[in-house]
N, C-alpha and C. Protein backbone atom coordinates (compact mmCIF):
# COMPACT_ATOMS: atom_id res chain seq x y z
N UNK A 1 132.31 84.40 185.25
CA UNK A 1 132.89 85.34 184.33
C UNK A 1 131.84 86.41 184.01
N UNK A 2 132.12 87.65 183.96
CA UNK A 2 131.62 88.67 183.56
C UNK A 2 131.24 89.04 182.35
N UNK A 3 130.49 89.92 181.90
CA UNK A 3 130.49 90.03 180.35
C UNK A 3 130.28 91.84 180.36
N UNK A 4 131.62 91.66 179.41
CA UNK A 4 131.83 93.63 179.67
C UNK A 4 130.77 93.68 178.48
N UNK A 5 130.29 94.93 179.06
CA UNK A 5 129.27 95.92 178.36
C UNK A 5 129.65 96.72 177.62
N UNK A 6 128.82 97.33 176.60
CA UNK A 6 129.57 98.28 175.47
C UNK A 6 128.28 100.22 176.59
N UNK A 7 129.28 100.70 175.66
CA UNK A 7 128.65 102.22 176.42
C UNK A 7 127.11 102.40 176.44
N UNK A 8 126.63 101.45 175.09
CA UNK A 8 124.73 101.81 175.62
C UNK A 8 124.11 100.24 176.98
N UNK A 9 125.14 99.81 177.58
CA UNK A 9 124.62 98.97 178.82
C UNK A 9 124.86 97.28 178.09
N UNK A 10 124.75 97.58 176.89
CA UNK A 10 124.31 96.14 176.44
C UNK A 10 126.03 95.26 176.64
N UNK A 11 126.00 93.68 176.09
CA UNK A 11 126.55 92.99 176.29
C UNK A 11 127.61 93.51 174.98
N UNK A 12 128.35 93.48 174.55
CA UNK A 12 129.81 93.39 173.85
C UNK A 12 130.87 94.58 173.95
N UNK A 13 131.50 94.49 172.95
CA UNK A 13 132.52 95.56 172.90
C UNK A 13 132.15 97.03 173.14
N UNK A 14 133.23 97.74 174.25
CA UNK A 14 132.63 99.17 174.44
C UNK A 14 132.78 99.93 172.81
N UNK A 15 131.29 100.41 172.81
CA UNK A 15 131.30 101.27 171.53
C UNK A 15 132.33 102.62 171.32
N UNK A 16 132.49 102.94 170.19
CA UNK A 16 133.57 103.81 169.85
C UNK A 16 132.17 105.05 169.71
N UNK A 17 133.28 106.29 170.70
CA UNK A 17 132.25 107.66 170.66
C UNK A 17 132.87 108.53 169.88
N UNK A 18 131.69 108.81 168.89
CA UNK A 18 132.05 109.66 167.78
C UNK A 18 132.03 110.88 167.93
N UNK A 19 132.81 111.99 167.41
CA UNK A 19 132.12 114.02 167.31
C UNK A 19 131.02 113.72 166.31
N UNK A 20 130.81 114.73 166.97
CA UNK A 20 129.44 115.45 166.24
C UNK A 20 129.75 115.68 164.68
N UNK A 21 130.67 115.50 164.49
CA UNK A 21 131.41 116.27 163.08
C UNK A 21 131.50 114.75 162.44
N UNK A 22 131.79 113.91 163.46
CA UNK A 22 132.43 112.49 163.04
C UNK A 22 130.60 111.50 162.56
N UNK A 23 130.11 112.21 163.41
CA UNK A 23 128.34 111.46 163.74
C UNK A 23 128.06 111.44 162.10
N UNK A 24 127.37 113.11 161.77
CA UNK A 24 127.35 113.50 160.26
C UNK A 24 127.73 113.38 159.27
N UNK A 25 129.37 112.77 159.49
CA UNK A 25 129.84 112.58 157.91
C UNK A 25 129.42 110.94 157.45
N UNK A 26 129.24 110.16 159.01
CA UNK A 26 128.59 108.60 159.10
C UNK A 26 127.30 108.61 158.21
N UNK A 27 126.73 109.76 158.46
CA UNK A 27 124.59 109.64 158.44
C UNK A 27 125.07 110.09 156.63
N UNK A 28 125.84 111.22 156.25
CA UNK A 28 125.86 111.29 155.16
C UNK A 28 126.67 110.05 154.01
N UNK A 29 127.26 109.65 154.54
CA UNK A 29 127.81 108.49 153.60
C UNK A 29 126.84 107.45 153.68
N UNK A 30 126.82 106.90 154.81
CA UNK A 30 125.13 106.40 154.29
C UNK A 30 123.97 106.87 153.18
N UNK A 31 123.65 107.61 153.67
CA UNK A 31 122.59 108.88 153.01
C UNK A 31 123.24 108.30 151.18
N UNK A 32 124.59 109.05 150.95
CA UNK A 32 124.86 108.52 149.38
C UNK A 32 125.06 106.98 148.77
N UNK A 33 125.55 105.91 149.85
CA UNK A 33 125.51 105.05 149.57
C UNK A 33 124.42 104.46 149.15
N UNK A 34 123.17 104.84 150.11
CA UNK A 34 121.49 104.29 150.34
C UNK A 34 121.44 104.74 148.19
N UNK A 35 121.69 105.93 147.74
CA UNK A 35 121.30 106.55 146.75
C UNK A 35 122.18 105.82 145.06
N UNK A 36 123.66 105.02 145.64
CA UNK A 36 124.46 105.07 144.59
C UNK A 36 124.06 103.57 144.40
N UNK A 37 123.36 102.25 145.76
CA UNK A 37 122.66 101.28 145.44
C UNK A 37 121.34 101.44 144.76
N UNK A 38 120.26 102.28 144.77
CA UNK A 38 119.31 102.13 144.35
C UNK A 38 119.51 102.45 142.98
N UNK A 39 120.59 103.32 142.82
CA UNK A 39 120.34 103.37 140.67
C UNK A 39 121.32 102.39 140.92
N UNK A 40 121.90 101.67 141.26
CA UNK A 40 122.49 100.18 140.88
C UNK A 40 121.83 99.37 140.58
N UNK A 41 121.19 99.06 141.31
CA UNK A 41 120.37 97.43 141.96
C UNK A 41 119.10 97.88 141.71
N UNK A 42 118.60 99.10 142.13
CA UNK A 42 117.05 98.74 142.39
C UNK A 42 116.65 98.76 144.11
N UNK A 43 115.52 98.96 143.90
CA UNK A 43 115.01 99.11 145.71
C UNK A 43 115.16 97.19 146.16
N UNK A 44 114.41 96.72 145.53
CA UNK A 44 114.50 95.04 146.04
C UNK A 44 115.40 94.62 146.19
N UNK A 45 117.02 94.96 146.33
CA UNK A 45 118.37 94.48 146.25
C UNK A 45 118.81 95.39 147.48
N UNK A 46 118.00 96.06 147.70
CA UNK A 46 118.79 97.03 148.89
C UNK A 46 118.31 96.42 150.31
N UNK A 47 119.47 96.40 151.23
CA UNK A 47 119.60 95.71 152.02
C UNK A 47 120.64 96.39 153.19
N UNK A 48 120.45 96.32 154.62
CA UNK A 48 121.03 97.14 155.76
C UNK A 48 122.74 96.82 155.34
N UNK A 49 122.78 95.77 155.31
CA UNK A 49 124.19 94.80 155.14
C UNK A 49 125.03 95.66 153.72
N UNK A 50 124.28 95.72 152.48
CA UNK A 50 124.63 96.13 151.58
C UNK A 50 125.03 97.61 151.66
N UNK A 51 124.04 98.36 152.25
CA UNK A 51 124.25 99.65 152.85
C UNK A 51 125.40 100.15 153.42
N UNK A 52 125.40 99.15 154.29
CA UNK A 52 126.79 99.79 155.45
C UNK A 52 128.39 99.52 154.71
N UNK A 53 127.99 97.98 153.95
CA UNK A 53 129.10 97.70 153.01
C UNK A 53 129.76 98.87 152.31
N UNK A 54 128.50 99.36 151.68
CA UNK A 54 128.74 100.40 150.50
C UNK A 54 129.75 101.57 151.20
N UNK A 55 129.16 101.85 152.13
CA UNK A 55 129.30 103.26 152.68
C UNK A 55 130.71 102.76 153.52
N UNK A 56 131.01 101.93 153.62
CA UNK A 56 132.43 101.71 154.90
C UNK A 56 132.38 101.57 156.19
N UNK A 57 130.79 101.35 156.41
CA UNK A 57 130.73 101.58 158.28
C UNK A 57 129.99 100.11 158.76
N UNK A 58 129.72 100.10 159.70
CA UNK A 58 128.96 98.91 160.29
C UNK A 58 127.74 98.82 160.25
N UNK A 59 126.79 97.93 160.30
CA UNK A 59 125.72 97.75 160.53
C UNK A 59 124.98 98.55 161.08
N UNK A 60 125.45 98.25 162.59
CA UNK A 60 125.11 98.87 163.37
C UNK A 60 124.31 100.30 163.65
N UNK A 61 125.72 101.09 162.72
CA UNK A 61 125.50 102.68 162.80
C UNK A 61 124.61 102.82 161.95
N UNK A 62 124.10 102.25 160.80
CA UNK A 62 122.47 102.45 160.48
C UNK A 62 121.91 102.33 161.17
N UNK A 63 121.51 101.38 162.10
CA UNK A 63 120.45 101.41 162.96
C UNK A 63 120.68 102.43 163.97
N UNK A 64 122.17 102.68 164.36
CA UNK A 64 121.65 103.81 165.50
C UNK A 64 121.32 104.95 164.64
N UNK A 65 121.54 105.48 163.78
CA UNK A 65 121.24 106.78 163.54
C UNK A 65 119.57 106.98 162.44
N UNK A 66 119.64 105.59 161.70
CA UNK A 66 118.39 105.94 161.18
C UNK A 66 117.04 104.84 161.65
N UNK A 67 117.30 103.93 162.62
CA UNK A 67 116.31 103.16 163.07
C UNK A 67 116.00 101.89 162.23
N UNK A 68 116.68 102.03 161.22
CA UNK A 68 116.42 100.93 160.45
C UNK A 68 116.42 101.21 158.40
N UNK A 69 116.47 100.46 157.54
CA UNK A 69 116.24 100.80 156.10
C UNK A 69 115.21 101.95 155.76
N UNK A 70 113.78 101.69 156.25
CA UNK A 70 112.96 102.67 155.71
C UNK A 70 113.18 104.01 155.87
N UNK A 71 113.27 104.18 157.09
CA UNK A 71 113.84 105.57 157.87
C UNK A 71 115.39 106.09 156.53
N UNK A 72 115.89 105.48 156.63
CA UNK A 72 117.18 105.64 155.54
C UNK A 72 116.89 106.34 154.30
N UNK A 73 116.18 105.07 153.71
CA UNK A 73 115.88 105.48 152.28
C UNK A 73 114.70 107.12 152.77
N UNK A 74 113.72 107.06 153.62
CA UNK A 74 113.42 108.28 154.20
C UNK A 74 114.09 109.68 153.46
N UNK A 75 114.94 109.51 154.35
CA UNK A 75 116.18 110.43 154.49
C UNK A 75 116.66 110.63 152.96
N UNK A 76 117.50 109.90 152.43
CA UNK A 76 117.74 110.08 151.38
C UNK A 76 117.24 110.71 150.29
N UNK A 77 115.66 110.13 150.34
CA UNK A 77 114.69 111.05 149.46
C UNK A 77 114.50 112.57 149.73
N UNK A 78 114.52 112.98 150.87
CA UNK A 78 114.12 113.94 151.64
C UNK A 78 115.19 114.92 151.23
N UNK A 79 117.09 113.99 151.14
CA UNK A 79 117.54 115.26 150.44
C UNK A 79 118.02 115.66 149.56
N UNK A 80 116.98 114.59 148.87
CA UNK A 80 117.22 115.26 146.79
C UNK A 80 116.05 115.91 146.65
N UNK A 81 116.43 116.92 145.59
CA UNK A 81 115.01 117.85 145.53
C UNK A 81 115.04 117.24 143.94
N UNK A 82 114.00 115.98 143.64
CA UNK A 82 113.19 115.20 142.60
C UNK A 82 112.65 116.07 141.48
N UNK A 83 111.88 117.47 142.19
CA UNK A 83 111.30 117.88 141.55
C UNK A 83 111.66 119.06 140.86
């Protein structure tokens, strides 16, 4: 038996290809979710799982688009102007 591949080569379900329009509104709901957990919870409660929860999307698409939590919260900071 075979094992179908998803579109980046690997083993599961073929991934769903997003627009460019569709990519951005993903990275930004993240982006606010990453922001509407931390005045919730706190940084120590924040979590990839919790993230994607928040925001409506999968796991996953955090990691493809921001590499992981730090990179995230990154981002997030980057586009509130704090000061």
């Amino acid at each position: 038996m075979t094992q179908r591949r998803n579109d980046l080569g690997r083993p599961g379900r073929p991934g769903k290809v997003l627009t460019i329009h569709q990519a951005e509104e993903v990275k930004e709901r993240l982006i606010q979710a990453t922001g509407r957990l931390l005045a919730a919870t706190g940084f120590e409660s924040l979590t990839p799982d919790a993230v994607a929860a928040e925001a409506g999307v999968g796991r996953r698409l955090l990691f493809y688009h921001f590499g992981g939590l730090e990179k995230l919260v990154c981002a997030f900071s980057a586009s509130k102007d704090f000061w």
